[in-house]
C-alpha atoms as a PDB file:
ATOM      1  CA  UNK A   1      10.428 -10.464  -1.043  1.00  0.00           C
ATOM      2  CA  UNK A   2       7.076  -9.210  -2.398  1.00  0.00           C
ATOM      3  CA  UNK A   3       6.835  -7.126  -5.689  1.00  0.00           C
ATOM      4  CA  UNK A   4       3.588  -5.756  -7.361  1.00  0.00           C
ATOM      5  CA  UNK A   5       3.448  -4.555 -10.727  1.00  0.00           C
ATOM      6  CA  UNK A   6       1.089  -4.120 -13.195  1.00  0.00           C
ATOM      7  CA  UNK A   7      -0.126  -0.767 -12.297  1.00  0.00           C
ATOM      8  CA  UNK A   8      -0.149   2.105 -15.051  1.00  0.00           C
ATOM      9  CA  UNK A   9      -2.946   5.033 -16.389  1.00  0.00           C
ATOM     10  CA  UNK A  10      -6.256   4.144 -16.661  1.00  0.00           C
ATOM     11  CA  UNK A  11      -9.076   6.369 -18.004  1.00  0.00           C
ATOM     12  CA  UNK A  12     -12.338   5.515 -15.808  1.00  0.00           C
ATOM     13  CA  UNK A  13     -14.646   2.730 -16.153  1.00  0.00           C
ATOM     14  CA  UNK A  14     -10.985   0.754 -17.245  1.00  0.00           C
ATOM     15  CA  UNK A  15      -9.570  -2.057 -15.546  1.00  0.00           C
ATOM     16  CA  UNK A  16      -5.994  -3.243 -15.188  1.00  0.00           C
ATOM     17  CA  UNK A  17      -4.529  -6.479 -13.170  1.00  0.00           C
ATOM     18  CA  UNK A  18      -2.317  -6.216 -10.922  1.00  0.00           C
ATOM     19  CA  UNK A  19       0.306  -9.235  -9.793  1.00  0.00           C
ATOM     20  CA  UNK A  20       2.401  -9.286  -6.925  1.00  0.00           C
ATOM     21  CA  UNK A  21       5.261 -12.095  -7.405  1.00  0.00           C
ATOM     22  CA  UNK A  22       6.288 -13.062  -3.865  1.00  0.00           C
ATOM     23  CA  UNK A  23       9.230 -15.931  -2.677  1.00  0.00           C
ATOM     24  CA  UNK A  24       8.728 -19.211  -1.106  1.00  0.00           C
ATOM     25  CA  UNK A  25       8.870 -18.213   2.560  1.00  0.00           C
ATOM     26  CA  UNK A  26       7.256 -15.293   2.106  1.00  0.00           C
ATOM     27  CA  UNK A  27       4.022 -16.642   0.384  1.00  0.00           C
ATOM     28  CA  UNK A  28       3.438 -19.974   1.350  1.00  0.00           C
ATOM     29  CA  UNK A  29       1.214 -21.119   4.598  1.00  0.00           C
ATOM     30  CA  UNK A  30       0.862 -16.688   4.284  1.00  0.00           C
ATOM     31  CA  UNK A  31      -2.665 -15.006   3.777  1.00  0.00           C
ATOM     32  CA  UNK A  32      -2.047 -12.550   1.360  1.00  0.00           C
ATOM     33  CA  UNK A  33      -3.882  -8.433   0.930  1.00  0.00           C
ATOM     34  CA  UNK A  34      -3.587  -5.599  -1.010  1.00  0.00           C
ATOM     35  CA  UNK A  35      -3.865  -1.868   0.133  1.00  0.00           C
ATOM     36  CA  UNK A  36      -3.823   1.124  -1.254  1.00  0.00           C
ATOM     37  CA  UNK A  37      -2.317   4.478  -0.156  1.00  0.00           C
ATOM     38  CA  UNK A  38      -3.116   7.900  -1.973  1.00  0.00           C
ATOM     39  CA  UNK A  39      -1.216  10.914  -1.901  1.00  0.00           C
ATOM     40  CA  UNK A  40      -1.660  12.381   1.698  1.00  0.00           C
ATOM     41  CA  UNK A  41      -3.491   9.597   3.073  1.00  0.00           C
ATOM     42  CA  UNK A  42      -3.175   6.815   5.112  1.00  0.00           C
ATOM     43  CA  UNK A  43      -2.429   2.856   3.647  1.00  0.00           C
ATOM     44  CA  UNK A  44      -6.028   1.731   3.405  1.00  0.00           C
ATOM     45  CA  UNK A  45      -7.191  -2.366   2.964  1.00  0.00           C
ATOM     46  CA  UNK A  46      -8.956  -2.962  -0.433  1.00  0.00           C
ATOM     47  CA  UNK A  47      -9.120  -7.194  -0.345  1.00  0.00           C
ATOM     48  CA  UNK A  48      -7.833 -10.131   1.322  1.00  0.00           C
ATOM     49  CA  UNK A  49      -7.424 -13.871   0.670  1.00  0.00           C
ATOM     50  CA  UNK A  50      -6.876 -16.656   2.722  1.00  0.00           C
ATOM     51  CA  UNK A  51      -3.895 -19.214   1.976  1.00  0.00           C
ATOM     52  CA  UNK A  52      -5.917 -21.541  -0.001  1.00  0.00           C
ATOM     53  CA  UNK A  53      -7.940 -19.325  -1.614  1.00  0.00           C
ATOM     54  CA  UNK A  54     -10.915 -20.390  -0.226  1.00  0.00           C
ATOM     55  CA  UNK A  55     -12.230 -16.841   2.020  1.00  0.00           C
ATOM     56  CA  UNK A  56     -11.613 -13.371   0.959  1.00  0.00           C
ATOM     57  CA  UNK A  57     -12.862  -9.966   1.524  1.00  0.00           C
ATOM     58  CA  UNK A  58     -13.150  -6.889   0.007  1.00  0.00           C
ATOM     59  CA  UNK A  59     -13.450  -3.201   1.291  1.00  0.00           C
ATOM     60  CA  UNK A  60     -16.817  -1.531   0.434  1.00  0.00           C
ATOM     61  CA  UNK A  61     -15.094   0.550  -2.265  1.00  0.00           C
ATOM     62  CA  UNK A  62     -14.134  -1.739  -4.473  1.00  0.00           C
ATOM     63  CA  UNK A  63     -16.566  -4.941  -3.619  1.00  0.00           C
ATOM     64  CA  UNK A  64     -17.718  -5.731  -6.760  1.00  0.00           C
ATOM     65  CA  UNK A  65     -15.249  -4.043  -8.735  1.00  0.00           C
ATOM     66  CA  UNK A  66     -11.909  -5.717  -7.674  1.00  0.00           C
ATOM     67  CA  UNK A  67     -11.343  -9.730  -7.543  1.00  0.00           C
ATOM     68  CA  UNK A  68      -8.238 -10.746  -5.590  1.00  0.00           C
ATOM     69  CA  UNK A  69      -6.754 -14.457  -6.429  1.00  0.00           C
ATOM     70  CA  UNK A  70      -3.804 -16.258  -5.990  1.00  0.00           C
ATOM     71  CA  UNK A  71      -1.450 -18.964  -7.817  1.00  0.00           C
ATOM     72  CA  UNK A  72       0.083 -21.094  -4.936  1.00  0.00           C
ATOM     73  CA  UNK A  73       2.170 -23.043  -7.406  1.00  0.00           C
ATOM     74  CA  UNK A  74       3.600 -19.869  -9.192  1.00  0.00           C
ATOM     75  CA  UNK A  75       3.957 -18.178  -5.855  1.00  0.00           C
ATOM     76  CA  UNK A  76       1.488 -14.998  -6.875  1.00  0.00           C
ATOM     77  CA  UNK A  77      -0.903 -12.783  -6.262  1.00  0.00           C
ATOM     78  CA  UNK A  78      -3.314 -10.947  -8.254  1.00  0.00           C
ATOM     79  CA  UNK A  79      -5.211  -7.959  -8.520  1.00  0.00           C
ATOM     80  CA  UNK A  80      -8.189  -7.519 -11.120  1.00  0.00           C
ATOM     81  CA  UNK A  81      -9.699  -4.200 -11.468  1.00  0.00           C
ATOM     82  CA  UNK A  82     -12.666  -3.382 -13.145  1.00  0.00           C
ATOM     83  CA  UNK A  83     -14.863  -0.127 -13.591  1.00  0.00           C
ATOM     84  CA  UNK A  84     -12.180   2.012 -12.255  1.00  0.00           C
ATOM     85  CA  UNK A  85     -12.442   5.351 -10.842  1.00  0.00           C
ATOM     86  CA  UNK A  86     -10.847   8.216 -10.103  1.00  0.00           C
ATOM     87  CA  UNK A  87     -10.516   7.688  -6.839  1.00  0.00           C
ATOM     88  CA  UNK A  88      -8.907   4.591  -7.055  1.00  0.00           C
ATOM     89  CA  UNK A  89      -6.101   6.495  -7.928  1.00  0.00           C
ATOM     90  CA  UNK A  90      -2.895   5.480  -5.347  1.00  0.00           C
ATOM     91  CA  UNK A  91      -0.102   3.366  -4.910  1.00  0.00           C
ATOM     92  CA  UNK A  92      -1.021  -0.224  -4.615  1.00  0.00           C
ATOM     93  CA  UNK A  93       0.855  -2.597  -2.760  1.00  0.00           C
ATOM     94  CA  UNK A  94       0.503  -5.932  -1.968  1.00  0.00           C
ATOM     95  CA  UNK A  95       1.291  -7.799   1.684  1.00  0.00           C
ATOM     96  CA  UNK A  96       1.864 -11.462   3.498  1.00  0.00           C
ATOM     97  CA  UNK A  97       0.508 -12.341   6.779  1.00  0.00           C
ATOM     98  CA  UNK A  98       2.175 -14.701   9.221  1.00  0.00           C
ATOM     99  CA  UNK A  99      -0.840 -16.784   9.200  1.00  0.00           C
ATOM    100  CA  UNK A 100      -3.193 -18.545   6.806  1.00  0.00           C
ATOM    101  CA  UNK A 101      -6.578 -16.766   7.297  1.00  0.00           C
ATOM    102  CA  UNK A 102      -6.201 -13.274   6.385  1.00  0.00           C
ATOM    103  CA  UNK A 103      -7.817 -10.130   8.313  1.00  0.00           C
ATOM    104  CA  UNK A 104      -8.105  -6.442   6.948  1.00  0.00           C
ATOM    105  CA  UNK A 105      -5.709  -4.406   9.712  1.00  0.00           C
ATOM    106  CA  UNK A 106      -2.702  -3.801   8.007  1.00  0.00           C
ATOM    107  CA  UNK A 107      -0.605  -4.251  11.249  1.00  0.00           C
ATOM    108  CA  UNK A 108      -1.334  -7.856  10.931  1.00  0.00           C
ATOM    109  CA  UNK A 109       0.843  -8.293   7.656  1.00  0.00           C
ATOM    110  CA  UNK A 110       4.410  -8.931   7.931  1.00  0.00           C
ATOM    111  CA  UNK A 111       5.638  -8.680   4.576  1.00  0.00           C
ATOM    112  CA  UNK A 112       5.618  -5.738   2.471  1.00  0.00           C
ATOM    113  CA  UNK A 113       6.719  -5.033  -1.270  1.00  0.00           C
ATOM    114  CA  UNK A 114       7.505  -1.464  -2.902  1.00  0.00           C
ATOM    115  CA  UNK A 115       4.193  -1.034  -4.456  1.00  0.00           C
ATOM    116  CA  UNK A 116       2.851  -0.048  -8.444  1.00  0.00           C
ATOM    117  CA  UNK A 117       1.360   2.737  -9.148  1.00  0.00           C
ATOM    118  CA  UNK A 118      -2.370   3.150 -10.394  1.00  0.00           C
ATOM    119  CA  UNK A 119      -3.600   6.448 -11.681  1.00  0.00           C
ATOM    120  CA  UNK A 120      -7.548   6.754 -13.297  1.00  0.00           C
ATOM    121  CA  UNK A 121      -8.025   9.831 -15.212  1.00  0.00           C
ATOM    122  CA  UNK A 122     -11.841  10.868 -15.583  1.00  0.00           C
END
């Protein structure tokens, strides 16, 4: 239903983009996030973005780093990461709400993919 990819090695102060392709139902009239989890730790927020694109947030780690977006038409999500860092190393998946305006508590999202994997070497 929801599938990120894009994610790879990345020496720091890289950036890679990551997309998450999502179906119909699952995407549209949906807010859409991305979290992270890293190896031992719990699935953390990074960004959010409301079904039209219009209001999004970031986590504190990555605000000003990351830019989340979205393609309605091509039902999509995207990921751009810049100035990476070490620990922004973790598995990266991206996640539909049930309602238009997103929030950052992942027990609000309803839809799930399998995640990509990110890894920034210093």
């Amino acid at each position: 239903q929801l599938q990120a990819s894009g994610g790879g090695l990345v020496q720091a102060g890289g950036s890679l983009r990551l997309s998450c392709a999502a179906s119909g139902r699952t995407f549209k009239d949906r807010a859409m996030g991305w979290f992270r989890q890293a190896p031992g730790k719990e699935r953390e927020f990074v960004a959010a973005i409301s079904w039209l694109g219009g209001s999004f947030y970031y986590a504190p780690s990555v605000k000003g780093r990351f830019s989340i977006s979205r393609d309605n038409a091509k039902n999509a999500g995207y990921l751009q990461m810049d100035d990476l860092k070490p620990e922004d190393t973790a598995r990266y998946f991206c996640a539909a709400m049930n309602r238009r305006d997103w929030t950052n508590d992942r027990r609000d999202y309803y839809y799930w993919g399998q995640g990509t994997l990110v890894t920034v070497s210093s």
